[in-house]
N, C-alpha and C. Protein backbone atom coordinates (compact mmCIF):
# COMPACT_ATOMS: atom_id res chain seq x y z
N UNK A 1 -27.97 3.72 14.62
CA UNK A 1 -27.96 4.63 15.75
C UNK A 1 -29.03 4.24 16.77
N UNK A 2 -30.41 4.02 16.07
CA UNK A 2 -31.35 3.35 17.33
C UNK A 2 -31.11 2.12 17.97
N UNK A 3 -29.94 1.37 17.41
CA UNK A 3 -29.80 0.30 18.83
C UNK A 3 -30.61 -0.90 18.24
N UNK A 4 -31.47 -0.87 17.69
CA UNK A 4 -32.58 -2.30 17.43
C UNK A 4 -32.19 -2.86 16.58
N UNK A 5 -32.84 -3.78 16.63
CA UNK A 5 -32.76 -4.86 15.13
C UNK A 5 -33.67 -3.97 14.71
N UNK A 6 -33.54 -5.21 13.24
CA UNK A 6 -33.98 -4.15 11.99
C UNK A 6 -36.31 -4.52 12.24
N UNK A 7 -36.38 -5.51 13.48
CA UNK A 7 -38.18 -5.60 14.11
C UNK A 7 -38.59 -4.57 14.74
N UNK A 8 -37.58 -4.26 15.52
CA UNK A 8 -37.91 -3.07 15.86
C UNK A 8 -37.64 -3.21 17.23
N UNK A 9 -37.42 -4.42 17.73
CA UNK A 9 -37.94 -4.35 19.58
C UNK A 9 -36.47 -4.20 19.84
N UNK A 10 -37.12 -3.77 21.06
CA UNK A 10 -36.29 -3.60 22.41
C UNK A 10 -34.70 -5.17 22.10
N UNK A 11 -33.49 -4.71 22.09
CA UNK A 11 -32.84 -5.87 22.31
C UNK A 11 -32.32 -5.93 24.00
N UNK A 12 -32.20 -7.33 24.00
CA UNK A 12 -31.82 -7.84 25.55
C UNK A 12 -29.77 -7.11 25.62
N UNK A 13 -29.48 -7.49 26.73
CA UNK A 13 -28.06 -6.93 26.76
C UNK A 13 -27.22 -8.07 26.15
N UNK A 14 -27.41 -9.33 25.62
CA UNK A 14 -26.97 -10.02 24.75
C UNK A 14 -27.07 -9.92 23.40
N UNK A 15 -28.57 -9.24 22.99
CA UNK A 15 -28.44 -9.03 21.62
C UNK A 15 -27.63 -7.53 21.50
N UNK A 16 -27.89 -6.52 22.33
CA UNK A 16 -26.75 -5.22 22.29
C UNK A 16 -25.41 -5.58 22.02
N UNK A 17 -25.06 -6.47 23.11
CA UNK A 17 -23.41 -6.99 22.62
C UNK A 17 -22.95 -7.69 21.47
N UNK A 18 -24.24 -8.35 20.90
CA UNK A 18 -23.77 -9.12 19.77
C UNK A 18 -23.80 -8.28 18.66
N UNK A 19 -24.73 -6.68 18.54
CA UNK A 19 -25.11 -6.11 17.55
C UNK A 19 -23.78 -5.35 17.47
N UNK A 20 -23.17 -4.92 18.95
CA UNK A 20 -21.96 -4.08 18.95
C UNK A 20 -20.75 -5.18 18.28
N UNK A 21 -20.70 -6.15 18.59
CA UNK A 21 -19.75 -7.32 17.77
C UNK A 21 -19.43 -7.08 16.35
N UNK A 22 -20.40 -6.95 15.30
CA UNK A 22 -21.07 -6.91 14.29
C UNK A 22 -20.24 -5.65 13.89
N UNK A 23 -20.38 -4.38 14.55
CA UNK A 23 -20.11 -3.17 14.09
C UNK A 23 -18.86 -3.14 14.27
N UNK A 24 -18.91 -3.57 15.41
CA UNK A 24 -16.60 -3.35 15.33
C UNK A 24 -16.04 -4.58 14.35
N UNK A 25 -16.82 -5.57 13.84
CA UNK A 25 -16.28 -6.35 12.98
C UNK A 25 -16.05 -6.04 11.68
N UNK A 26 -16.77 -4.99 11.16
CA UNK A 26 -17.73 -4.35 10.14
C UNK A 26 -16.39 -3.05 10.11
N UNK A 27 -16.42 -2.26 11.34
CA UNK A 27 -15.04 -1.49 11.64
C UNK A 27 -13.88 -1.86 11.08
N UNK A 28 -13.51 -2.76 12.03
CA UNK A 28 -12.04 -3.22 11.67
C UNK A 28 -11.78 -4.11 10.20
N UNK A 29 -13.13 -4.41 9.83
CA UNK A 29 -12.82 -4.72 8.08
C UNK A 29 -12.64 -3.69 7.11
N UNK A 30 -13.43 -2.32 7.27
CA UNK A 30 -13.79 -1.25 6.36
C UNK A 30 -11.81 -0.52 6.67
N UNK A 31 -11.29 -0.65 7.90
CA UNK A 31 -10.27 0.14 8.37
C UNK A 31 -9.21 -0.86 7.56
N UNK A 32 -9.00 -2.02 7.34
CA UNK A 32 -8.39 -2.92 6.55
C UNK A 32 -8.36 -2.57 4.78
N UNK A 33 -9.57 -2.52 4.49
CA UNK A 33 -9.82 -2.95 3.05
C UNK A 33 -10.66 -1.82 2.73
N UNK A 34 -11.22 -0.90 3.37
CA UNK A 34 -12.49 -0.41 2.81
C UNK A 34 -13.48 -1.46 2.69
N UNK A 35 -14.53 -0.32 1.75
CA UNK A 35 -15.69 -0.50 1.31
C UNK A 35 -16.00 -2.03 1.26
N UNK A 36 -15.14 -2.17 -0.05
CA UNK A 36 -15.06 -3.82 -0.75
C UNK A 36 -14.30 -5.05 0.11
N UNK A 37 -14.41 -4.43 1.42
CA UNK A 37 -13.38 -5.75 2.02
C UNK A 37 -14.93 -6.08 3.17
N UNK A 38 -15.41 -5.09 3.36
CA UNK A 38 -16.97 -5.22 4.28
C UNK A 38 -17.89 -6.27 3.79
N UNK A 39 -17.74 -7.74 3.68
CA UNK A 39 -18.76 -8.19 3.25
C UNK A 39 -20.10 -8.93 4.48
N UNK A 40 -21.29 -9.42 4.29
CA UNK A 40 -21.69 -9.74 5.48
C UNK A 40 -21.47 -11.32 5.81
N UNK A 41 -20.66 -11.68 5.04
CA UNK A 41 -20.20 -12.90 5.07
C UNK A 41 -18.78 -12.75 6.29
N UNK A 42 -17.67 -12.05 5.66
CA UNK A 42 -16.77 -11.66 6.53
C UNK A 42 -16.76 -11.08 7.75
N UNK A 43 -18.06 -10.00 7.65
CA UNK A 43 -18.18 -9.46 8.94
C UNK A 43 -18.80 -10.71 10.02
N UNK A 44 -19.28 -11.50 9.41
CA UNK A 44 -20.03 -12.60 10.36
C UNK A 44 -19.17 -13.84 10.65
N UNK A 45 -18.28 -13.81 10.08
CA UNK A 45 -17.15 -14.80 10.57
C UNK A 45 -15.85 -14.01 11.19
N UNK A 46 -15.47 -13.02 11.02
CA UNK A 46 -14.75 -11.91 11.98
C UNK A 46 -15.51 -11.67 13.53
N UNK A 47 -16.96 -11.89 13.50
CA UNK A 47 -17.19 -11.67 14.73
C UNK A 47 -17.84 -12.90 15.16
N UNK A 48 -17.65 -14.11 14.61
CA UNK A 48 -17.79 -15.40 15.17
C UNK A 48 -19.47 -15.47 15.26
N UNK A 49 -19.97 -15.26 14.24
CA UNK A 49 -21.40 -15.28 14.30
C UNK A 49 -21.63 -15.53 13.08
N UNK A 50 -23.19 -16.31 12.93
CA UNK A 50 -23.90 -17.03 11.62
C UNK A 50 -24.26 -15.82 10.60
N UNK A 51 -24.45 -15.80 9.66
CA UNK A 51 -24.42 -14.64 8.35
C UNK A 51 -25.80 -14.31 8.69
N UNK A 52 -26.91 -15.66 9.49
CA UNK A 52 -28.09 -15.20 9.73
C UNK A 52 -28.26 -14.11 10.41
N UNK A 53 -27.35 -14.20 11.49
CA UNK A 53 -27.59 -13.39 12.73
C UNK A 53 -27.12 -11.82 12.30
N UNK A 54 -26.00 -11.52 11.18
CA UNK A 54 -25.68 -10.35 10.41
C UNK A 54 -27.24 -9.26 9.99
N UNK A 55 -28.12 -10.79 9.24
CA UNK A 55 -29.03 -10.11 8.90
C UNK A 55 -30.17 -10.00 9.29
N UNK A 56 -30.20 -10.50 10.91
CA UNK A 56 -31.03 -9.84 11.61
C UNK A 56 -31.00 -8.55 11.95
N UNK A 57 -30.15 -8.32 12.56
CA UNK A 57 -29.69 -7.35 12.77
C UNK A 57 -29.73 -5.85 11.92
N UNK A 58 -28.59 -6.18 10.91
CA UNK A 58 -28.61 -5.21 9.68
C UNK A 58 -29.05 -5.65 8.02
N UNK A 59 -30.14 -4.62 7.42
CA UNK A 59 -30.40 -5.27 6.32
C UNK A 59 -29.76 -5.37 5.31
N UNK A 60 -28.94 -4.42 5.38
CA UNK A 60 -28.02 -4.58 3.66
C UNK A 60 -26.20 -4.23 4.77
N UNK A 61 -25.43 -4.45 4.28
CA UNK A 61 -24.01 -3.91 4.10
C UNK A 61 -23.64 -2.06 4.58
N UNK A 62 -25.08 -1.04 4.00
CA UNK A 62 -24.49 -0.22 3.75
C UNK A 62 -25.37 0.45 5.19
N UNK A 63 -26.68 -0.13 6.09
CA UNK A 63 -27.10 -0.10 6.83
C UNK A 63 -25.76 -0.27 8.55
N UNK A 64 -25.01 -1.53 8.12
CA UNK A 64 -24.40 -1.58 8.97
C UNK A 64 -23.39 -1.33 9.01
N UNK A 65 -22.29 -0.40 7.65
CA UNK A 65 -21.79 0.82 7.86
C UNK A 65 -22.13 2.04 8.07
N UNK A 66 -23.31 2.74 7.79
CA UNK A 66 -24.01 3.75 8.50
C UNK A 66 -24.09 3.72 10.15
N UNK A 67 -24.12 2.51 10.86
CA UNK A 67 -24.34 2.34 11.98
C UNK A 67 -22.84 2.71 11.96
N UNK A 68 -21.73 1.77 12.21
CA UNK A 68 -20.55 2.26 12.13
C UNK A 68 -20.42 3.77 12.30
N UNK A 69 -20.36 4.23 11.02
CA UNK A 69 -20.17 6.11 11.04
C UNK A 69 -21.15 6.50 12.27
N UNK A 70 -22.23 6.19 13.03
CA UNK A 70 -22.83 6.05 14.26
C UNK A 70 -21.90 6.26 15.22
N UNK A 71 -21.24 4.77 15.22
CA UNK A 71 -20.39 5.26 16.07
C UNK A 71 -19.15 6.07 16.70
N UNK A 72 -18.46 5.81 14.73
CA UNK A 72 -17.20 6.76 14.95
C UNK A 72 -17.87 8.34 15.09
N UNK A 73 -18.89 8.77 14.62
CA UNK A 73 -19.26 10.12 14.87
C UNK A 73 -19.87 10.37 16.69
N UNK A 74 -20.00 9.44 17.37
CA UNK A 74 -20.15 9.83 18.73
C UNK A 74 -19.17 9.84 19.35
N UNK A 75 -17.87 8.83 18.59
CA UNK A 75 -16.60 8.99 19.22
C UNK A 75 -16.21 10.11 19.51
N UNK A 76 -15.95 10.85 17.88
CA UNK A 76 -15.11 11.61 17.31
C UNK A 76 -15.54 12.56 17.87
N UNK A 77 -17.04 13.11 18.64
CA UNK A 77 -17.52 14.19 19.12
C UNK A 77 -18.06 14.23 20.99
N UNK A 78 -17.12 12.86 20.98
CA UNK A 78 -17.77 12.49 22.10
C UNK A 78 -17.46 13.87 23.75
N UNK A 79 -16.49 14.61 23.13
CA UNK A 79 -16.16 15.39 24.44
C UNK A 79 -16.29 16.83 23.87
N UNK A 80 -17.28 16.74 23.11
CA UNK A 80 -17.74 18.56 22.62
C UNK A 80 -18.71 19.29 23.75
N UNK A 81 -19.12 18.85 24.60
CA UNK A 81 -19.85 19.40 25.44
C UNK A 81 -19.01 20.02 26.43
N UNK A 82 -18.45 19.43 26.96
CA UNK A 82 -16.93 19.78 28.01
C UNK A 82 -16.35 20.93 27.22
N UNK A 83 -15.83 20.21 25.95
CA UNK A 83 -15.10 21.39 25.72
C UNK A 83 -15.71 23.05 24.76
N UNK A 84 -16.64 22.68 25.02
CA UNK A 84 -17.59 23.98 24.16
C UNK A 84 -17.62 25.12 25.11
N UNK A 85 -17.35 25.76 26.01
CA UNK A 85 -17.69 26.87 27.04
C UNK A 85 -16.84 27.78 26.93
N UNK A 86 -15.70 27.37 26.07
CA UNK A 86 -14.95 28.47 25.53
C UNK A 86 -14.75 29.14 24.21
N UNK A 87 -14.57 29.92 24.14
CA UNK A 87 -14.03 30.44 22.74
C UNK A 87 -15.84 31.06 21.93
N UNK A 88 -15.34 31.87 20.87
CA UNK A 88 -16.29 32.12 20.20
C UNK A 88 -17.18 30.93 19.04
N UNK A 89 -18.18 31.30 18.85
CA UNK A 89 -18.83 30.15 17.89
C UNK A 89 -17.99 30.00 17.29
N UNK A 90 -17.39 30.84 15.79
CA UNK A 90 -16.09 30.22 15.01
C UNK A 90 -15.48 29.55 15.33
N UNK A 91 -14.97 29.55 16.52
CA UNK A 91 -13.19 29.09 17.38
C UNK A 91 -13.96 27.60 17.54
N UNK A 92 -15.31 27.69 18.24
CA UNK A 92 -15.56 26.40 18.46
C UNK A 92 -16.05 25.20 17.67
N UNK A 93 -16.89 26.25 16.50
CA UNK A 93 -16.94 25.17 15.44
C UNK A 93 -15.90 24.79 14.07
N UNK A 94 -14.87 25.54 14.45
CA UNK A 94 -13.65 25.23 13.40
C UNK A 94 -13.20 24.49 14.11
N UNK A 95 -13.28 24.13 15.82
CA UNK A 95 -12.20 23.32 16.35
C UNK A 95 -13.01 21.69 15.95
N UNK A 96 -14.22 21.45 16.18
CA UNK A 96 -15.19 20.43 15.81
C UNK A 96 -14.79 20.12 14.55
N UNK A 97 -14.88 21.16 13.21
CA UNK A 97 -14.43 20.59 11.99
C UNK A 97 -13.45 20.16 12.12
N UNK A 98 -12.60 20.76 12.46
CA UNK A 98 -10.86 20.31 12.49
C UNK A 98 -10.82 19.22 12.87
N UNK A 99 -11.36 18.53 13.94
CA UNK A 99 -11.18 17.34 14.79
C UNK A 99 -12.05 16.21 13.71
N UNK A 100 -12.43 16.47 13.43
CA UNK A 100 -13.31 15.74 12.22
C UNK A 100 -12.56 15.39 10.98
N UNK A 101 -12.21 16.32 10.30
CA UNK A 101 -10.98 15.94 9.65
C UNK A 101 -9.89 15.19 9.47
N UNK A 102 -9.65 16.09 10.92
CA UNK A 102 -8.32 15.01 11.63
C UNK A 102 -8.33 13.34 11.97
N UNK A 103 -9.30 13.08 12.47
CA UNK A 103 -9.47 11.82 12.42
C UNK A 103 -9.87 10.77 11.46
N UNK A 104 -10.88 11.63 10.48
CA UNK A 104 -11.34 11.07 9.25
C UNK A 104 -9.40 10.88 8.17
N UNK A 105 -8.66 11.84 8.45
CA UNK A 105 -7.91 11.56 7.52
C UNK A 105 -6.68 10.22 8.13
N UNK A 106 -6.78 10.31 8.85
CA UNK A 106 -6.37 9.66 10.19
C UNK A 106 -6.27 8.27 9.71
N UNK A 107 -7.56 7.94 9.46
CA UNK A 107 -8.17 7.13 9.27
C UNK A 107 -9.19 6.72 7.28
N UNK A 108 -8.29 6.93 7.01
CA UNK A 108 -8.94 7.28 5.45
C UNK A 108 -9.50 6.09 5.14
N UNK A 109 -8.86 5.04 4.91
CA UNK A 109 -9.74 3.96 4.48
C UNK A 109 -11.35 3.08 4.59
N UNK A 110 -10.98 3.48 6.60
CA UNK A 110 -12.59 3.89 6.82
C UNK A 110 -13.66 4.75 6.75
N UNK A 111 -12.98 5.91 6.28
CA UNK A 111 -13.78 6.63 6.48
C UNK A 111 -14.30 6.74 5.19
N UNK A 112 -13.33 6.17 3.93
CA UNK A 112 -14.04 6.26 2.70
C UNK A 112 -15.46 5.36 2.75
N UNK A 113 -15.00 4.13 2.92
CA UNK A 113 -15.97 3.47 3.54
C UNK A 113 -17.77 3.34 4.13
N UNK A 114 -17.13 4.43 4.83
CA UNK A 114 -18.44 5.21 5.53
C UNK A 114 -18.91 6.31 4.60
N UNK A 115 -18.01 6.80 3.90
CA UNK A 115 -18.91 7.74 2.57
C UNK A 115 -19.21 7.38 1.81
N UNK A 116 -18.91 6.13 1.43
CA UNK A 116 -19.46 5.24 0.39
C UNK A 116 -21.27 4.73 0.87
N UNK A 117 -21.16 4.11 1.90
CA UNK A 117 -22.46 3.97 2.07
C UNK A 117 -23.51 5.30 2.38
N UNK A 118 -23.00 6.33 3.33
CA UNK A 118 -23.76 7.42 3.69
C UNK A 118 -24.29 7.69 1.84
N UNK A 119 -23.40 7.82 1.01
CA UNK A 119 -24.26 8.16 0.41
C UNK A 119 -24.83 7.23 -1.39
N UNK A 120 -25.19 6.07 -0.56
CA UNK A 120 -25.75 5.08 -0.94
C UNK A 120 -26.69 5.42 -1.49
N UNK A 121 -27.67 4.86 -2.57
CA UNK A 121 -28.58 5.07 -3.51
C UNK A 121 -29.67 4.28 -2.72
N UNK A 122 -29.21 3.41 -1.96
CA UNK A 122 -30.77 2.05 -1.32
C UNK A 122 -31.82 3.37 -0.34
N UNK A 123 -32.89 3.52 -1.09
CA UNK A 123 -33.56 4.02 0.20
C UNK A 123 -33.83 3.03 1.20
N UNK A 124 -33.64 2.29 1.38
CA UNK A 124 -33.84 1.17 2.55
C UNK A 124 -33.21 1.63 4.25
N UNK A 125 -31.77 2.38 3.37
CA UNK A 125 -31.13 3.02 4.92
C UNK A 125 -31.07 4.57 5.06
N UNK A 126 -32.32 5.29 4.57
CA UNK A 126 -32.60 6.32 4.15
C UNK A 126 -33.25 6.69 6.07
N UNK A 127 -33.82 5.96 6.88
CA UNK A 127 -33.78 6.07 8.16
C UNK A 127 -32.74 6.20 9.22
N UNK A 128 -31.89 5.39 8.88
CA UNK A 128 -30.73 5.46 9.72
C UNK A 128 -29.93 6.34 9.22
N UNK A 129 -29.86 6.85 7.93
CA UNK A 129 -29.05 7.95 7.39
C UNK A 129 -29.69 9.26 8.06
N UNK A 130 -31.12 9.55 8.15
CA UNK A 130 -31.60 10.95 8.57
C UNK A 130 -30.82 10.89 10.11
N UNK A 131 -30.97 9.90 10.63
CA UNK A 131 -30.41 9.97 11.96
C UNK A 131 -29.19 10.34 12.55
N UNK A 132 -28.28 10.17 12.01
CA UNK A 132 -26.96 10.31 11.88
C UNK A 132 -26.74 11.37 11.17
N UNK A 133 -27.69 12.25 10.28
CA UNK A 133 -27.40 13.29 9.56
C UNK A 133 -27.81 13.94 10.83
N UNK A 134 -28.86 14.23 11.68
CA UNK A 134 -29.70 14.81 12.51
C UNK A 134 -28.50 14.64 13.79
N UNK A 135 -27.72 13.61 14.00
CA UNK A 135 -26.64 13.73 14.93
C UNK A 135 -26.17 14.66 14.88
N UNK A 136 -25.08 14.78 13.58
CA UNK A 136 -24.53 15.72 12.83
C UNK A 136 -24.49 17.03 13.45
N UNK A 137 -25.94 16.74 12.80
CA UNK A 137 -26.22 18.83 12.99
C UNK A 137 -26.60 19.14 14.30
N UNK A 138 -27.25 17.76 15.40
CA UNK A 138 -26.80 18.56 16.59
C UNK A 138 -25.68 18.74 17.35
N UNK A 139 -24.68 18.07 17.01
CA UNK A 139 -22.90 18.60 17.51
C UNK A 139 -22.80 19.91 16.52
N UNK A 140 -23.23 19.93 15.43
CA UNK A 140 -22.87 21.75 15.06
C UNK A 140 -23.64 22.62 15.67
N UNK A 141 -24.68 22.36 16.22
CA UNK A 141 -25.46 23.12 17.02
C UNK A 141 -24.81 23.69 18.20
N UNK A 142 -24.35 22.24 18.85
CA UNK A 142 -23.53 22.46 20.13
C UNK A 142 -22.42 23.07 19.97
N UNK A 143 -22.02 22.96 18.89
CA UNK A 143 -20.51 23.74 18.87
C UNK A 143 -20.52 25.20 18.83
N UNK A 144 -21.81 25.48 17.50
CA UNK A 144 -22.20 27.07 17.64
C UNK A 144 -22.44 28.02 18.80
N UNK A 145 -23.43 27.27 19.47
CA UNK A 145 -23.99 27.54 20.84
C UNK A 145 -24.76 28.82 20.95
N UNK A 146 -24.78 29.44 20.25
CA UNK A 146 -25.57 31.11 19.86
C UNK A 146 -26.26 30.70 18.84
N UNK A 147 -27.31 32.06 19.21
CA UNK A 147 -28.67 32.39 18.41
C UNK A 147 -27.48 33.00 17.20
N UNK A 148 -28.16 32.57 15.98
CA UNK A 148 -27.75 33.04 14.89
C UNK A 148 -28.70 33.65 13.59
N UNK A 149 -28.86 34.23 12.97
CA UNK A 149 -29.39 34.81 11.96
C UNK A 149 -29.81 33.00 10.56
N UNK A 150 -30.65 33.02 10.52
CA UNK A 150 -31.71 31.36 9.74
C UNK A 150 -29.95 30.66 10.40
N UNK A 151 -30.21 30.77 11.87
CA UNK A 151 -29.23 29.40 12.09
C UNK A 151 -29.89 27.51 11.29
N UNK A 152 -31.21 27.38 11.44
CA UNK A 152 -31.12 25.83 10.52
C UNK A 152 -30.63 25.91 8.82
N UNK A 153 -30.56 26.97 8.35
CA UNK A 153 -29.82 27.28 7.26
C UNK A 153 -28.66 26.78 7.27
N UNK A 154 -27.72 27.64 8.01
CA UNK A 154 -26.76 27.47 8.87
C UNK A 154 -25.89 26.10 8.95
N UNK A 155 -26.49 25.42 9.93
CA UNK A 155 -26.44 24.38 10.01
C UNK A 155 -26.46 22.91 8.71
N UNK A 156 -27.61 23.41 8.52
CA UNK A 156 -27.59 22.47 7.29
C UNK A 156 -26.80 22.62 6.08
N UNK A 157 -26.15 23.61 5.78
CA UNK A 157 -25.16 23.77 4.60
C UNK A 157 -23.87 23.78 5.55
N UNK A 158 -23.74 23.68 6.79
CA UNK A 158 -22.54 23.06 7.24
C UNK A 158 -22.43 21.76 7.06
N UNK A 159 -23.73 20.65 7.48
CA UNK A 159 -23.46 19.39 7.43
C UNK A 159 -23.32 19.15 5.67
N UNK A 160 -23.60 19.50 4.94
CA UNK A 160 -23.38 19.38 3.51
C UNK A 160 -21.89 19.40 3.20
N UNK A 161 -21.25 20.83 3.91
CA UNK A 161 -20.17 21.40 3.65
C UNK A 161 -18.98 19.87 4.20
N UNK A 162 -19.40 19.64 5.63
CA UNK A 162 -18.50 18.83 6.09
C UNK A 162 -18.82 17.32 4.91
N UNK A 163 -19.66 16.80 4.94
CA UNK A 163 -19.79 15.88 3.95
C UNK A 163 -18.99 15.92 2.42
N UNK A 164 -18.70 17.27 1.97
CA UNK A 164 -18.12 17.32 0.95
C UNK A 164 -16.62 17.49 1.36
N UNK A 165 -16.41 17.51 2.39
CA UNK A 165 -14.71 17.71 3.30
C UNK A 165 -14.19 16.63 3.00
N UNK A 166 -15.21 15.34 3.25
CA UNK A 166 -14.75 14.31 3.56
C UNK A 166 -14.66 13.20 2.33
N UNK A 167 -15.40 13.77 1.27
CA UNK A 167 -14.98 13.27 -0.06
C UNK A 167 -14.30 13.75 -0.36
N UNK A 168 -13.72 14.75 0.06
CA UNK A 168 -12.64 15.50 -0.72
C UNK A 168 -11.42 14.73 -0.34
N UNK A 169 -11.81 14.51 1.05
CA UNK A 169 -10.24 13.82 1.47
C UNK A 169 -10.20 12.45 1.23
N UNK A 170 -11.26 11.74 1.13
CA UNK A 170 -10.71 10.38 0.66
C UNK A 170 -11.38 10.01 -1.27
N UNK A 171 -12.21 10.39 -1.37
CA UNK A 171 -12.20 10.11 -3.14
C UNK A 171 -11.29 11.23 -3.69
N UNK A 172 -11.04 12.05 -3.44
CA UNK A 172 -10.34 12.61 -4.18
C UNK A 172 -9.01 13.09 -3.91
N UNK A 173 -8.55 12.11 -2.39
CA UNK A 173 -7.06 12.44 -2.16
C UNK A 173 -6.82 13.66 -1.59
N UNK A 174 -7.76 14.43 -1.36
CA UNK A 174 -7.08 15.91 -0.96
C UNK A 174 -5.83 16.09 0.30
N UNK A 175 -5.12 16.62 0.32
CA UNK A 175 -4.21 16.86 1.62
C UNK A 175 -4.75 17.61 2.88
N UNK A 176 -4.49 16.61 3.91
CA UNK A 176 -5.74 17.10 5.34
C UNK A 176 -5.25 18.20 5.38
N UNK A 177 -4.37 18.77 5.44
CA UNK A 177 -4.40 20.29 5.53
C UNK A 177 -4.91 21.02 5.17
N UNK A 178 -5.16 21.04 3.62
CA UNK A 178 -5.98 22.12 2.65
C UNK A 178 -7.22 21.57 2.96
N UNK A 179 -7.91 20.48 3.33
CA UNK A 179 -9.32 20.37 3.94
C UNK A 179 -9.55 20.74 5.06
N UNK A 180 -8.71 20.50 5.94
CA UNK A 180 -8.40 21.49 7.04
C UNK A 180 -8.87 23.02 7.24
N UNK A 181 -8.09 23.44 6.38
CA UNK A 181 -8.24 25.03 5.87
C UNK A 181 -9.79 25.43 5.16
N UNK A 182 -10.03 24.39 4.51
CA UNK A 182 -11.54 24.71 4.20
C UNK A 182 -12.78 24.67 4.98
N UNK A 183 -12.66 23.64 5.81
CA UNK A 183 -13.06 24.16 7.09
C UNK A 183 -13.65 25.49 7.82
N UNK A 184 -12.18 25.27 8.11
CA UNK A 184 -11.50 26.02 8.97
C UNK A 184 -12.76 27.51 8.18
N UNK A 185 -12.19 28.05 7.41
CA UNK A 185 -12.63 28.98 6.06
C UNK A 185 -14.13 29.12 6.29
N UNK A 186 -15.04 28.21 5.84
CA UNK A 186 -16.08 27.72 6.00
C UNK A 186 -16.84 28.13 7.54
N UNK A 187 -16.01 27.56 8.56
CA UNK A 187 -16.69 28.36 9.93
C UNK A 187 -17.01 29.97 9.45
N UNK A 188 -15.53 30.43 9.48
CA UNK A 188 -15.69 31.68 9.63
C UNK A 188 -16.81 32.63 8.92
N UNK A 189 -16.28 32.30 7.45
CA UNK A 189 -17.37 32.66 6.62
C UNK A 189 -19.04 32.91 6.88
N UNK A 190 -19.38 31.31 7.04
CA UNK A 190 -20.88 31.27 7.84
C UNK A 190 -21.04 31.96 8.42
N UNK A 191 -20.72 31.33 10.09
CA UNK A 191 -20.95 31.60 11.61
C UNK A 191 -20.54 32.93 11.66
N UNK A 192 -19.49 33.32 11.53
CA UNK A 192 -19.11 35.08 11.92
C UNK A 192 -20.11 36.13 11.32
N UNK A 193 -20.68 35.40 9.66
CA UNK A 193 -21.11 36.65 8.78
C UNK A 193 -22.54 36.31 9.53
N UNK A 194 -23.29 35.43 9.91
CA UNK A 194 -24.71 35.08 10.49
C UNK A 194 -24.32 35.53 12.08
N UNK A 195 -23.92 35.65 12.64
CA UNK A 195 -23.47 36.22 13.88
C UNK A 195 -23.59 38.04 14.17
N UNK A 196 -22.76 38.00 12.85
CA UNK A 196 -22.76 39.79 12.94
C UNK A 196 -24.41 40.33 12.37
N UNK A 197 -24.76 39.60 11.24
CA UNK A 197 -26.06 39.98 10.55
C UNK A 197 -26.94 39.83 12.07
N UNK A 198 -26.66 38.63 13.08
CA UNK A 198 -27.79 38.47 13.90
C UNK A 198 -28.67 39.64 14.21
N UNK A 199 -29.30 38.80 15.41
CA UNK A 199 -30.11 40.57 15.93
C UNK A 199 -29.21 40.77 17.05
């Protein structure tokens, strides 16, 4: 999500494009094969670049699928601001889950992919994971948009909640609908009962 190599500096608009190379290569392998088709060998000959230059960039495999889920999660939320000015918190954060769903199931193979590493054992990408968790919860923020009763409560057993949506739908096969519905369920429950408790 921060954009850098793994030194830390500033990259030029050549190393940006080459790092973005990397991730859609890394993409369109995980959307193929999953997990086990992501190697940094493949991803570095899919995007016409040396295995060195892979690991400048990213340190392990599961670093530069985390980046990935980076990006499909700015995609996937990319027009929640626009469309947030209507509807009640529920309406708006069931429509966010829903759309989340929807695309994750959409898209299952990658997205297992991306749950495979998110929840990776390496603390190594234990940085780029807070980050992307911290994304997360500020599109549920935005979606809520009201003061709520321990809204970071709130919040944080939503991003849990959605995380377990999404194993549900690809390790364990669930039908997007009935994850859908849990969701869906899940807004209401929360947000309405912390809404009414508010002050």
């Amino acid at each position: 999500m921060r954009g850098g190599t793994v030194t830390g500096r500033t990259p030029s608009k050549d190393q940006q494009a080459r790092r973005s190379r990397l991730v859609e290569a890394a993409r369109e392998l995980a959307l193929e094969g999953g997990y086990a088709a992501v190697t940094m060998h493949d991803v570095a000959d899919r995007a016409e670049a040396g295995r060195a230059t892979v690991y400048r960039y990213f340190a392990s495999k599961d670093h530069l699928l985390i980046e990935v889920a980076a990006v499909w999660a700015r995609e996937t939320t990319a027009d929640l601001d626009a469309r947030a000015v209507g509807g009640t918190p529920v309406e708006r954060l069931a429509e966010l889950l829903e759309r989340i769903v929807e695309v994750a199931a959409a898209e299952r193979t990658l997205t297992s992919a991306i749950i495979q590493a998110v929840t990776s054992s390496d603390p190594a990408v234990d940085p780029e994971r807070t980050e992307l968790f911290l994304f997360v919860r500020d599109r549920l923020a935005t979606a809520i948009g009201e003061p709520l009763l321990e809204r970071d409560d709130v919040e944080l057993v939503l991003g849990h909640l959605l995380l377990s949506a999404l194993v549900s739908l690809t390790a364990l096969g669930r039908p997007a609908e009935e994850v859908r519905t849990m969701v869906r369920t899940a807004a209401r429950l929360m947000v309405g009962r912390a809404a009414v408790s508010g002050p």
